[in-house]
C-alpha atoms as a PDB file:
ATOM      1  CA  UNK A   1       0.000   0.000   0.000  1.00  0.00           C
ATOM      2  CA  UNK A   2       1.378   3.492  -0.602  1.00  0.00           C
ATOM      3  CA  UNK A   3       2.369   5.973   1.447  1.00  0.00           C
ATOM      4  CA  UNK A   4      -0.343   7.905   1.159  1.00  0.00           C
ATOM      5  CA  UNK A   5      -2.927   5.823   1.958  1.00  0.00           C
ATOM      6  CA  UNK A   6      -2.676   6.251   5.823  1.00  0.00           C
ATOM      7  CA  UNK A   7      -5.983   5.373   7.496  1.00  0.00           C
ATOM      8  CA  UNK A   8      -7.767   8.264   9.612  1.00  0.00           C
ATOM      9  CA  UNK A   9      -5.605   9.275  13.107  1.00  0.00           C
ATOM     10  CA  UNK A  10      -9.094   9.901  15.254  1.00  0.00           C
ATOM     11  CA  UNK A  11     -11.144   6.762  13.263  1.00  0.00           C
ATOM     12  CA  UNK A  12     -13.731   9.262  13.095  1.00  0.00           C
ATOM     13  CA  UNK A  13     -15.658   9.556   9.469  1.00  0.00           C
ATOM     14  CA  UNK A  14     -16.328  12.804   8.248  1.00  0.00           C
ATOM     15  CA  UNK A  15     -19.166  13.744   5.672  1.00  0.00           C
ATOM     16  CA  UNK A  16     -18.150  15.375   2.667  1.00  0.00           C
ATOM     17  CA  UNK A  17     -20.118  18.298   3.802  1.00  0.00           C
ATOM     18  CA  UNK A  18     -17.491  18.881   6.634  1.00  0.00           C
ATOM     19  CA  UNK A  19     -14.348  18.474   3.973  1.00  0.00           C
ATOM     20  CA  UNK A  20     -13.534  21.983   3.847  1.00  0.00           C
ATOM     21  CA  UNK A  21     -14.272  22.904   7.261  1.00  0.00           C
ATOM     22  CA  UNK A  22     -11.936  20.133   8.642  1.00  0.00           C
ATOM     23  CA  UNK A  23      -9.280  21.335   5.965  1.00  0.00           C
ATOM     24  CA  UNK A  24      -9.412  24.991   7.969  1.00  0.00           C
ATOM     25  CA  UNK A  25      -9.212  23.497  11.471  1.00  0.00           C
ATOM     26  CA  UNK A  26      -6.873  20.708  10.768  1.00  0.00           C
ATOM     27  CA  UNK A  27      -4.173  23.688   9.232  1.00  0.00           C
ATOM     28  CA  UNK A  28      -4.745  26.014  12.939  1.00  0.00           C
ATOM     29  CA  UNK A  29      -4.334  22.742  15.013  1.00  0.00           C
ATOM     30  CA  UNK A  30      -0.628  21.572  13.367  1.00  0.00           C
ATOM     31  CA  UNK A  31      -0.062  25.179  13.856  1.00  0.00           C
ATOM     32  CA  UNK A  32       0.497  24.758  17.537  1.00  0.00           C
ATOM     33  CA  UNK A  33       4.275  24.104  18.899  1.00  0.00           C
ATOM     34  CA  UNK A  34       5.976  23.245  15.750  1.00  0.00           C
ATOM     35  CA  UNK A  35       9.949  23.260  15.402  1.00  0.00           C
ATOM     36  CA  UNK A  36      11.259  26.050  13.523  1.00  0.00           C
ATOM     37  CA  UNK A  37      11.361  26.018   9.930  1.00  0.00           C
ATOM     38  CA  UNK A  38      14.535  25.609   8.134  1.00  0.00           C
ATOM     39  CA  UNK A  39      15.867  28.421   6.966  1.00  0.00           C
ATOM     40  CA  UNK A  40      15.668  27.538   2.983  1.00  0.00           C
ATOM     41  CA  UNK A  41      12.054  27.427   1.379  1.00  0.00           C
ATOM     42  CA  UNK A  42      11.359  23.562  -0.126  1.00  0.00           C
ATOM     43  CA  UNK A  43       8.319  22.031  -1.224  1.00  0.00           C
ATOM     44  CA  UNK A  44       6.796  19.993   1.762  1.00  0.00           C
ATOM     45  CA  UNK A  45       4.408  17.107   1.328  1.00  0.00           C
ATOM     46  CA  UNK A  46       3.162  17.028   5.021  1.00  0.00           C
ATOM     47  CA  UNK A  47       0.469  14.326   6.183  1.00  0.00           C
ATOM     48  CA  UNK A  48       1.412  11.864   3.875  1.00  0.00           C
ATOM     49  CA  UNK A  49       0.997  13.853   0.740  1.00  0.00           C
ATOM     50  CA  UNK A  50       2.488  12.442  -2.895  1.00  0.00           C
ATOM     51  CA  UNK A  51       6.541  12.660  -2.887  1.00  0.00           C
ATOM     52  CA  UNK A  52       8.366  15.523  -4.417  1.00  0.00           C
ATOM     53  CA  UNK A  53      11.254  14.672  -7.001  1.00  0.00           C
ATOM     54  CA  UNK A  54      13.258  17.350  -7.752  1.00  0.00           C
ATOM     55  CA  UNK A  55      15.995  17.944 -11.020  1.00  0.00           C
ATOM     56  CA  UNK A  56      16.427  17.571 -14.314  1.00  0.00           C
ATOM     57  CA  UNK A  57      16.495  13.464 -14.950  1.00  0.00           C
ATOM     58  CA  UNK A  58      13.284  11.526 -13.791  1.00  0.00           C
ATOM     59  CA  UNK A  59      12.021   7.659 -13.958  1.00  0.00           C
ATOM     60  CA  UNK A  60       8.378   7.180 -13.753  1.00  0.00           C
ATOM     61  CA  UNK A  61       7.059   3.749 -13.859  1.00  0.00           C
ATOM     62  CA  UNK A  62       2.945   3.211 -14.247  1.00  0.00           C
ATOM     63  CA  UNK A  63       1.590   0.111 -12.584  1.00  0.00           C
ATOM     64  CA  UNK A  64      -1.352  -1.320 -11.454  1.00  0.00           C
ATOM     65  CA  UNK A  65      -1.677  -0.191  -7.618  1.00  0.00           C
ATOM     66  CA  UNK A  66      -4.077  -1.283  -5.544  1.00  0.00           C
ATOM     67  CA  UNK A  67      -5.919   1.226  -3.070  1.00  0.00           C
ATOM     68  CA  UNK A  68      -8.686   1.436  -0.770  1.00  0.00           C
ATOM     69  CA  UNK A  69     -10.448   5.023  -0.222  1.00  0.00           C
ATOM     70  CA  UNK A  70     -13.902   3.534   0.761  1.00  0.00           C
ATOM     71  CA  UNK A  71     -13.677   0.630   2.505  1.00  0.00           C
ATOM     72  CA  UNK A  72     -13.339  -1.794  -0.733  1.00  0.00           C
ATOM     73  CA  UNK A  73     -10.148  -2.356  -2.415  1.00  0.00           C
ATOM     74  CA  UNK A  74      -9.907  -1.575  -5.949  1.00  0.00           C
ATOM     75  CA  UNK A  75      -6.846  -1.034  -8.412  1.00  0.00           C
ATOM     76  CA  UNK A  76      -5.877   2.240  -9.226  1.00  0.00           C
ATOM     77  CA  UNK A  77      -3.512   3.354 -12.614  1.00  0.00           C
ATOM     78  CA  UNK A  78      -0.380   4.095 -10.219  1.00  0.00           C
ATOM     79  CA  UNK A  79       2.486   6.413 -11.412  1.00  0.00           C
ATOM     80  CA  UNK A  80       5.696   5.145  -9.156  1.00  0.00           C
ATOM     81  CA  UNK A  81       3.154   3.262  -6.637  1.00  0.00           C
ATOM     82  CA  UNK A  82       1.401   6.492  -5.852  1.00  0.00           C
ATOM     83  CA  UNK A  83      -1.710   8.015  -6.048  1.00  0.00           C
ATOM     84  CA  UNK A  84      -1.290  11.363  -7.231  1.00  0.00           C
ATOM     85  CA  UNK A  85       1.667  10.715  -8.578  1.00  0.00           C
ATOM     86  CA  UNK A  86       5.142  12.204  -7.205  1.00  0.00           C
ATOM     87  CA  UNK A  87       4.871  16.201  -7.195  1.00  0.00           C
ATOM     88  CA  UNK A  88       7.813  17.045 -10.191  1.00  0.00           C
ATOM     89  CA  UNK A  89       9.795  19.917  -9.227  1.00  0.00           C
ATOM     90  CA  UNK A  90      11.588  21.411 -12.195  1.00  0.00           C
ATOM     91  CA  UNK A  91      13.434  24.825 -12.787  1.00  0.00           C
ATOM     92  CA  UNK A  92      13.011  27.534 -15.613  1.00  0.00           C
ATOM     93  CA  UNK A  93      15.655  27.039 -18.052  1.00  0.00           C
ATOM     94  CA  UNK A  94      17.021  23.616 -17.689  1.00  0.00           C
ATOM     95  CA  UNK A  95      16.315  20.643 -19.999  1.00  0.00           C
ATOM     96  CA  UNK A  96      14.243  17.816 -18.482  1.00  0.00           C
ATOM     97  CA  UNK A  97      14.393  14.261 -19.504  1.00  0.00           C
ATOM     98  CA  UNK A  98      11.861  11.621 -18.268  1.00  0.00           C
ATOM     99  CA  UNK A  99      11.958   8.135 -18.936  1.00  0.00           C
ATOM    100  CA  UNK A 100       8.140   7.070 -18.668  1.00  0.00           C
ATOM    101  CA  UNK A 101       8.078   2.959 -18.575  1.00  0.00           C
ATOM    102  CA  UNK A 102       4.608   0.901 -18.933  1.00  0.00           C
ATOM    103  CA  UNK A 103       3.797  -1.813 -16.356  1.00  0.00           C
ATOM    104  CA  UNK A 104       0.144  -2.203 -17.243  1.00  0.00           C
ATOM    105  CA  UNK A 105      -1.626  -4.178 -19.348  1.00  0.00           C
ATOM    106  CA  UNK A 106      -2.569  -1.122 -21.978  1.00  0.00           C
ATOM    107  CA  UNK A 107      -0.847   1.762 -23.816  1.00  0.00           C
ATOM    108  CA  UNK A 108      -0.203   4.518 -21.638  1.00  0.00           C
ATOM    109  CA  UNK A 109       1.322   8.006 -21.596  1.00  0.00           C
ATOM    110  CA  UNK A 110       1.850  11.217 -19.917  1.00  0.00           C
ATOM    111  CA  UNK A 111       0.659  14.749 -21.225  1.00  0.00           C
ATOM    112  CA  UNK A 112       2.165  18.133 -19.807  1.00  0.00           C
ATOM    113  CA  UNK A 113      -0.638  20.193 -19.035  1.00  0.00           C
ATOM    114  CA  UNK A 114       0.347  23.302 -19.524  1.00  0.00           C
ATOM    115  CA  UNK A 115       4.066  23.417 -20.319  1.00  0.00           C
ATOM    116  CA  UNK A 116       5.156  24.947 -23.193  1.00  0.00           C
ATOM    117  CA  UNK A 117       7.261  22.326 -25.365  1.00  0.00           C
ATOM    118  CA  UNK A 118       7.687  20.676 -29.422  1.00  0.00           C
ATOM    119  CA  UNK A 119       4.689  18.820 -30.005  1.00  0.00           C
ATOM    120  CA  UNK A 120       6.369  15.679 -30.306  1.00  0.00           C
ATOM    121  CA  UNK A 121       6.887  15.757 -26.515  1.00  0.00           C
ATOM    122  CA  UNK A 122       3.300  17.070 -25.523  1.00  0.00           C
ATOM    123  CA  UNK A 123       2.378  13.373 -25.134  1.00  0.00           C
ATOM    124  CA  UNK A 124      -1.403  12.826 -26.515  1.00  0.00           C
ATOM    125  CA  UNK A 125      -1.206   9.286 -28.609  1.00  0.00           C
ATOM    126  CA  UNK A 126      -2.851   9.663 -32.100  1.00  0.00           C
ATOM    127  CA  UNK A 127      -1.794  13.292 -32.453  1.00  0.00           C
ATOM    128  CA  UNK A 128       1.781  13.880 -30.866  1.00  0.00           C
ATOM    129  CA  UNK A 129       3.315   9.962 -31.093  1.00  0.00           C
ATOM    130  CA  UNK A 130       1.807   6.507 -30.935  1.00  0.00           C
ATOM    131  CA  UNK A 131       1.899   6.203 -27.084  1.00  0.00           C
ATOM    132  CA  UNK A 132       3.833   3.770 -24.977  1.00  0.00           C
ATOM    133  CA  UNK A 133       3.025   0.083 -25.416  1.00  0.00           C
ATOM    134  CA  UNK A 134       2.844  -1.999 -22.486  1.00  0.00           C
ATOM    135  CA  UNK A 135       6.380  -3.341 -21.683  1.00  0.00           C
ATOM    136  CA  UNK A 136       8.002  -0.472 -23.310  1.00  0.00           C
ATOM    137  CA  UNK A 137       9.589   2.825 -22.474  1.00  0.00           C
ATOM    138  CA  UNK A 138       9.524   6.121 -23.687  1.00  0.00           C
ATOM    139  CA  UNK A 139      11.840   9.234 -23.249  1.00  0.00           C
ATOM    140  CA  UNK A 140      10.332  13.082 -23.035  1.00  0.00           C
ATOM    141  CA  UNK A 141      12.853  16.035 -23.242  1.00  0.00           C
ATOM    142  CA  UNK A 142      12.269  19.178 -23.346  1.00  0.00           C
ATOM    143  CA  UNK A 143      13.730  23.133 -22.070  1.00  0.00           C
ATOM    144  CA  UNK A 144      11.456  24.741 -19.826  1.00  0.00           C
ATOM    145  CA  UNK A 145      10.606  27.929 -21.273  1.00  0.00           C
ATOM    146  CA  UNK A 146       8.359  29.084 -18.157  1.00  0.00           C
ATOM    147  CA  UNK A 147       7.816  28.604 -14.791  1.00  0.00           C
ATOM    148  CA  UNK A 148       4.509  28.134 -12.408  1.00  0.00           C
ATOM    149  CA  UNK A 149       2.373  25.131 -10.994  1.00  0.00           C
ATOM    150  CA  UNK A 150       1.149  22.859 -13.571  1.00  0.00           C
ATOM    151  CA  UNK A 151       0.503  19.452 -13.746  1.00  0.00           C
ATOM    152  CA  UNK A 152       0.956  16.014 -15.767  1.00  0.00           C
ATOM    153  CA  UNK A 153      -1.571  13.013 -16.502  1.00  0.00           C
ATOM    154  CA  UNK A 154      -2.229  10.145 -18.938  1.00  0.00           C
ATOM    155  CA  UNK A 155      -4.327  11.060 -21.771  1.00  0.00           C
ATOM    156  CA  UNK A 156      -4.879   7.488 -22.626  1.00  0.00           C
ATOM    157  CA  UNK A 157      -8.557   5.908 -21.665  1.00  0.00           C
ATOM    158  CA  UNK A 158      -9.641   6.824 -18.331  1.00  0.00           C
ATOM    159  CA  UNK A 159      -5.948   6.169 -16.721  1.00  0.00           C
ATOM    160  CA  UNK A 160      -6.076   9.807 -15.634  1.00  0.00           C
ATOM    161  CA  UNK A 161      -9.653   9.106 -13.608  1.00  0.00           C
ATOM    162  CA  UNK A 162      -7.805   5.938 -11.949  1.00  0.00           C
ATOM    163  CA  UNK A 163      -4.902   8.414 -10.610  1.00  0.00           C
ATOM    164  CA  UNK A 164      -2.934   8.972 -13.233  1.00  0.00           C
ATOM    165  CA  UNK A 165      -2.078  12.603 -12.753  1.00  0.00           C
ATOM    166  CA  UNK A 166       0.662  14.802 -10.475  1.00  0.00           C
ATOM    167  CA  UNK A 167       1.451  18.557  -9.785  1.00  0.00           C
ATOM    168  CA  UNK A 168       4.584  19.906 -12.053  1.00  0.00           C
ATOM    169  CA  UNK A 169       5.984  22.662 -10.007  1.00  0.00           C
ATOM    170  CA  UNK A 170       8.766  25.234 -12.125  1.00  0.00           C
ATOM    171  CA  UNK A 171      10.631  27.126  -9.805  1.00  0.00           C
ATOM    172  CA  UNK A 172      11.322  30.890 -11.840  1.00  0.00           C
ATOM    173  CA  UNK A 173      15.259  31.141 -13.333  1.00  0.00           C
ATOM    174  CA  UNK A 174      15.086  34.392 -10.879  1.00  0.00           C
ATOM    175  CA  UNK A 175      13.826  35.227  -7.340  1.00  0.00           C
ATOM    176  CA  UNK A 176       9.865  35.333  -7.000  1.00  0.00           C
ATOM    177  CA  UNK A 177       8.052  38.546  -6.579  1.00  0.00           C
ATOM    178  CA  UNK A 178       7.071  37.286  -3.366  1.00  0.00           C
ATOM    179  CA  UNK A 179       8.283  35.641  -0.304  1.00  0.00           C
ATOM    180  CA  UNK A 180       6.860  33.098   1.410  1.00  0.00           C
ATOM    181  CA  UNK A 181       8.101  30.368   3.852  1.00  0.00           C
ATOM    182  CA  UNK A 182       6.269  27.316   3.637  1.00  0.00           C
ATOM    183  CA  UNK A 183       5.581  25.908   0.116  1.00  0.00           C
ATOM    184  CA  UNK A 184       2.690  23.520  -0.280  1.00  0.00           C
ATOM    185  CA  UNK A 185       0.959  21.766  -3.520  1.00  0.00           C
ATOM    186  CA  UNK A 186      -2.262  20.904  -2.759  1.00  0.00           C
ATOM    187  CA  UNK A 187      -4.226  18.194  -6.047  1.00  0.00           C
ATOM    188  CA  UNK A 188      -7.441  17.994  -5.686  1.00  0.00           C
ATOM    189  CA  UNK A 189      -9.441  15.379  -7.445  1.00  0.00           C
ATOM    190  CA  UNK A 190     -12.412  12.885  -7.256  1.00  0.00           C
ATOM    191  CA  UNK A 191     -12.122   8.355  -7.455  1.00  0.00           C
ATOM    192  CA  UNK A 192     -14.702   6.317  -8.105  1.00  0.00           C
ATOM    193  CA  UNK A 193     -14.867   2.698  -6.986  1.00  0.00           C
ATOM    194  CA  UNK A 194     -17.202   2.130 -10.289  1.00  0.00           C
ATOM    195  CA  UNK A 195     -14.936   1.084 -13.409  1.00  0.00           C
ATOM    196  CA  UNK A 196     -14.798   4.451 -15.537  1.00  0.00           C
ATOM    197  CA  UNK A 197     -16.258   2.571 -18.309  1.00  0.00           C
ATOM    198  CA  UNK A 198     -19.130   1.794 -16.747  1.00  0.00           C
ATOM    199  CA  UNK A 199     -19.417   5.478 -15.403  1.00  0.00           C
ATOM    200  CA  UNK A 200     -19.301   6.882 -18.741  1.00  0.00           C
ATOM    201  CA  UNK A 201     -21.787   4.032 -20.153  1.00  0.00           C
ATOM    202  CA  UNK A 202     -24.393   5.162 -17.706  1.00  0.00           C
ATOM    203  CA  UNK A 203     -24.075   9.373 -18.513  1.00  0.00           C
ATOM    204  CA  UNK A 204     -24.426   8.557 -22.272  1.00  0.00           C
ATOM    205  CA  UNK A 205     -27.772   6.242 -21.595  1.00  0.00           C
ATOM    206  CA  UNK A 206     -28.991   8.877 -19.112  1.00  0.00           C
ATOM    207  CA  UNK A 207     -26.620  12.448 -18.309  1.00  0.00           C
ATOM    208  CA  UNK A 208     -28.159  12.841 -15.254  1.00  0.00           C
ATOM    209  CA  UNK A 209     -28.031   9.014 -13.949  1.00  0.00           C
ATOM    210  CA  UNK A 210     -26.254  10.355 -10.757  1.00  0.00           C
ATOM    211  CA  UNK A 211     -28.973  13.334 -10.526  1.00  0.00           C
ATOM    212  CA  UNK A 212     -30.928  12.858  -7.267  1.00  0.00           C
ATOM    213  CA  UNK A 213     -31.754  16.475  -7.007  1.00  0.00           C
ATOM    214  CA  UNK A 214     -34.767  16.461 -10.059  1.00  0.00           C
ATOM    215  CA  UNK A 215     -37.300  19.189 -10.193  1.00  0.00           C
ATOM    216  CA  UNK A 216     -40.862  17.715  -8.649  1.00  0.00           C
ATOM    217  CA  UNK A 217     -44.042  18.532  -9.709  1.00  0.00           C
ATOM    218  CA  UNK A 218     -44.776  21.306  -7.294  1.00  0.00           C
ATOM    219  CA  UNK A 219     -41.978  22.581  -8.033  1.00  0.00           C
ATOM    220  CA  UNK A 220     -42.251  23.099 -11.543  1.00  0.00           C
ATOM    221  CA  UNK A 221     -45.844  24.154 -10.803  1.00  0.00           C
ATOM    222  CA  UNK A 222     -44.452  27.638  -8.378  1.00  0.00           C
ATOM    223  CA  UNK A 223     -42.195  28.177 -11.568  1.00  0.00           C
ATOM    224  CA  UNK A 224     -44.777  28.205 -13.990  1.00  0.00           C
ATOM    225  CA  UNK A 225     -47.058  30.560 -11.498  1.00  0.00           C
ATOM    226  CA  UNK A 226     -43.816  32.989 -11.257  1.00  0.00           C
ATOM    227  CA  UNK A 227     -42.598  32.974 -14.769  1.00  0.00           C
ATOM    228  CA  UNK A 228     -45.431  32.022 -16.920  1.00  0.00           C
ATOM    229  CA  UNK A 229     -45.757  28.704 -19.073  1.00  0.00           C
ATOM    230  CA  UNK A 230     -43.906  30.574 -21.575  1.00  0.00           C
ATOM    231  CA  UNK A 231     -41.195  31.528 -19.441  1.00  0.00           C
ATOM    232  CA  UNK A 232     -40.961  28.516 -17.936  1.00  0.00           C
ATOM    233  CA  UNK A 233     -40.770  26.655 -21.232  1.00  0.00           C
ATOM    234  CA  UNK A 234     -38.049  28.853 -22.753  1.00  0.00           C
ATOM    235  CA  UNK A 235     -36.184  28.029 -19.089  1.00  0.00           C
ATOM    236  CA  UNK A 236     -36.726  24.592 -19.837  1.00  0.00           C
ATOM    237  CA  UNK A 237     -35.692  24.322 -23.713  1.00  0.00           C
ATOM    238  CA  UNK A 238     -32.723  26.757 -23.055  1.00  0.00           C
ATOM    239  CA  UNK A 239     -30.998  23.517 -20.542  1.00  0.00           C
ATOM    240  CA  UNK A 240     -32.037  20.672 -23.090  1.00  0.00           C
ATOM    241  CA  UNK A 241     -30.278  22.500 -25.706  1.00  0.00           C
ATOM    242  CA  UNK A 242     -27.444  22.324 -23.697  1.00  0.00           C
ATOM    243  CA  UNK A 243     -27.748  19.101 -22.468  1.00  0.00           C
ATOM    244  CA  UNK A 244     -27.402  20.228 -18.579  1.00  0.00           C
ATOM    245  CA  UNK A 245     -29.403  20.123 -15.420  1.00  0.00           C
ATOM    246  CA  UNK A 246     -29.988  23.594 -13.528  1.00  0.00           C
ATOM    247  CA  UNK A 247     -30.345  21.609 -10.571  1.00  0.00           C
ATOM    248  CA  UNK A 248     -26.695  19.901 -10.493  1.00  0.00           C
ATOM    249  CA  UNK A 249     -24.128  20.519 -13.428  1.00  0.00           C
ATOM    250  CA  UNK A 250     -22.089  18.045 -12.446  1.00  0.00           C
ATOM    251  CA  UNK A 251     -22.625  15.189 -14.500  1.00  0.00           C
ATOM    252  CA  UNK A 252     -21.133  12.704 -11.759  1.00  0.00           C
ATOM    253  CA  UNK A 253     -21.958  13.383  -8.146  1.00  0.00           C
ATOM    254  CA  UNK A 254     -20.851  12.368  -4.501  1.00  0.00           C
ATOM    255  CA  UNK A 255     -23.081   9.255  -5.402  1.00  0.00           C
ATOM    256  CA  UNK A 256     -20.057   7.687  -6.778  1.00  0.00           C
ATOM    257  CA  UNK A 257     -17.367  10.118  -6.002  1.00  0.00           C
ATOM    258  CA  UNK A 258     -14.916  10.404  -3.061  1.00  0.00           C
ATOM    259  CA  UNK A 259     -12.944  13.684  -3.201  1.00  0.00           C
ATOM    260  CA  UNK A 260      -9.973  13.404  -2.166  1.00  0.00           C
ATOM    261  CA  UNK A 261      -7.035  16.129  -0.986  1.00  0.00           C
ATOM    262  CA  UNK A 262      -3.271  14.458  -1.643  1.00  0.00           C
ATOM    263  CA  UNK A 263      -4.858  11.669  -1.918  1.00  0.00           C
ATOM    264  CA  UNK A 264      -6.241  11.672   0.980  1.00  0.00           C
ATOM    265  CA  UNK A 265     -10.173  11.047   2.210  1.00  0.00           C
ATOM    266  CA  UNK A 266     -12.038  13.150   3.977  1.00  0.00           C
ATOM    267  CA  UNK A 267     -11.983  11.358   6.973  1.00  0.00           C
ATOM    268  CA  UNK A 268      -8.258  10.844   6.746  1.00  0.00           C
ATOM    269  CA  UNK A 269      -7.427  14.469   5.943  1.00  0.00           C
ATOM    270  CA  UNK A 270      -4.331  16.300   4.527  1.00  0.00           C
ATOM    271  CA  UNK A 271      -3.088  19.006   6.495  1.00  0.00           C
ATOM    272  CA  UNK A 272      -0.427  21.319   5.968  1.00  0.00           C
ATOM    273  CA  UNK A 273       1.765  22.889   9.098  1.00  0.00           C
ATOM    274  CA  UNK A 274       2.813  25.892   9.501  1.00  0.00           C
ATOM    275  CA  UNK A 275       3.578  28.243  12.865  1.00  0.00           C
ATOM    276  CA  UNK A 276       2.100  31.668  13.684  1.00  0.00           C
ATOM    277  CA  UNK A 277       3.067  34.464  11.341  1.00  0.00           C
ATOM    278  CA  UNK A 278       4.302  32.157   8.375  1.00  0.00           C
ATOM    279  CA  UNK A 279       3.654  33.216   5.081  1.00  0.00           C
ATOM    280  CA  UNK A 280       2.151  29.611   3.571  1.00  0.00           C
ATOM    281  CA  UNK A 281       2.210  29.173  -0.014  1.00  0.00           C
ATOM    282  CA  UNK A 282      -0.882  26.645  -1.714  1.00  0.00           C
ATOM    283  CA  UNK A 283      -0.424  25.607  -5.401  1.00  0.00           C
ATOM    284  CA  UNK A 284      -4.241  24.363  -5.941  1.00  0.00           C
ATOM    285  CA  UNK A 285      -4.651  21.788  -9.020  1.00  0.00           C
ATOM    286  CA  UNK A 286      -7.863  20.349 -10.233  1.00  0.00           C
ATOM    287  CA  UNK A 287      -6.751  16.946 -11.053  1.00  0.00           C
ATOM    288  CA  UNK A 288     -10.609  16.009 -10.904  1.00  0.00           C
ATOM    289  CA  UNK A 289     -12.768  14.148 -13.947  1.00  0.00           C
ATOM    290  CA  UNK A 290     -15.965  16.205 -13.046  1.00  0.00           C
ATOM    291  CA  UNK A 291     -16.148  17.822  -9.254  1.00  0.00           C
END
């Protein structure tokens, strides 16, 4: 089991309701009577939060990893045995090369969301090269031109829904406009112990399949005394057309989904540290398929 998959300290299940509030109070508690700092800023990956590889040469392996965010084990798409995958820490100017090898059972690759680079290198099979057949390697290199939070995931099937995907963190050639002293990257994204297959089969039979929120008849009665049938029609044909739901515009809900933080649950919770009067940093990515 990874790293990251640490069951909850307290044993005590939160809803998903109480995700961000426990994300606030869990940052003031590790707060309290922490060492100090050392003196040089670095990325941390507190609470069991994905690895951070740092420099300019880097071997990433995918391979079938199994995980457990719900109480059933299932098998995730694994990018060095971890789900995200290792945070990349890179630096404007230098030339990057990444050996990418396939352990699964499927082509695979890795896309760099984000980073300016030939198209050769940019990694989406069928447009940019043929992808990376199972048992084989493949070599990206490229100058980076920028610098910024990013991040990198397969674009092959639904690897990238099974945790395929990591934060890509440039430092700038020169000093930052800003100064901070604790540097965190924070991925946020959704699992689903439902096959993404089947998940996808389901929204193109019905889109709103995970919709438990639907208009009732009383409902739609108070609208049509407020607006008018007419208004209420044009309402009604103006979200067909666009094949959405006023009520919940996400086409896959917390029905299916666990949203996770690092990796993490919401019951197990990532949580940053940091002592009174630091300056954090948060690099937010929204690794998620739909949330």
């Amino acid at each position: 089991m990874s790293e990251i998959l640490l069951p909850s300290i307290d044993g005590i299940s939160l809803s998903r309701r109480r995700f961000v509030q426990g994300l606030a109070a869990g940052g003031a508690m590790l707060g309290m009577g922490l060492n100090a700092k050392p003196s040089h800023v670095e990325m941390m990956h507190a609470r069991s939060g994905p690895k951070v590889l740092s420099g300019t040469y880097f071997d990433l392996t995918y391979s079938p990893q199994k995980v457990n965010f719900t109480g059933e084990e299932r098998y995730a798409t694994a990018i060095n045995g971890s789900v995200p995958a290792p945070v990349l820490r890179w630096k404007e100017g230098d030339t990057v090369t990444l050996r990418v090898n396939n352990q699964l059972a499927k082509d695979t690759s890795i896309h760099w969301h984000g980073i300016i680079l030939p198209p050769d290198q940019d990694g989406v099979p069928g447009i940019s090269f043929d992808g990376i057949k199972p048992g084989e390697s493949f070599t990206y290199q490229f100058k980076l031109n920028q610098s910024g939070t990013y991040w990198y995931h397969s674009h092959s099937g639904f690897q990238e829904q099974l945790g395929a995907y990591g934060v890509i963190v440039v430092d700038p050639a020169g000093p930052e406009p800003f100064s901070y002293d604790r540097d965190y990257a924070v991925m946020l994204s959704d699992w689903s112990d439902e096959n993404p297959n089947d998940v996808y089969a389901k929204l193109k039979k019905m889109s709103h399949y995970y919709n438990f929120r639907e208009r009732t008849v009383s409902e739609s009665m108070a609208e049509i005394s407020e607006k008018g049938w007419k208004g209420f029609r044009a309402e009604r044909d103006m979200w067909d057309q666009m094949r959405m739901s006023d009520r919940d515009i996400s086409d896959v809900t917390g029905y299916t989904y666990t949203f996770l933080m690092n990796g993490l649950t919401p019951a197990e919770g990532w949580m940053g540290v940091f002592k009174k009067g630091e300056k954090i940093r948060l690099r937010f990515v929204n690794g998620a398929a739909m949330t």
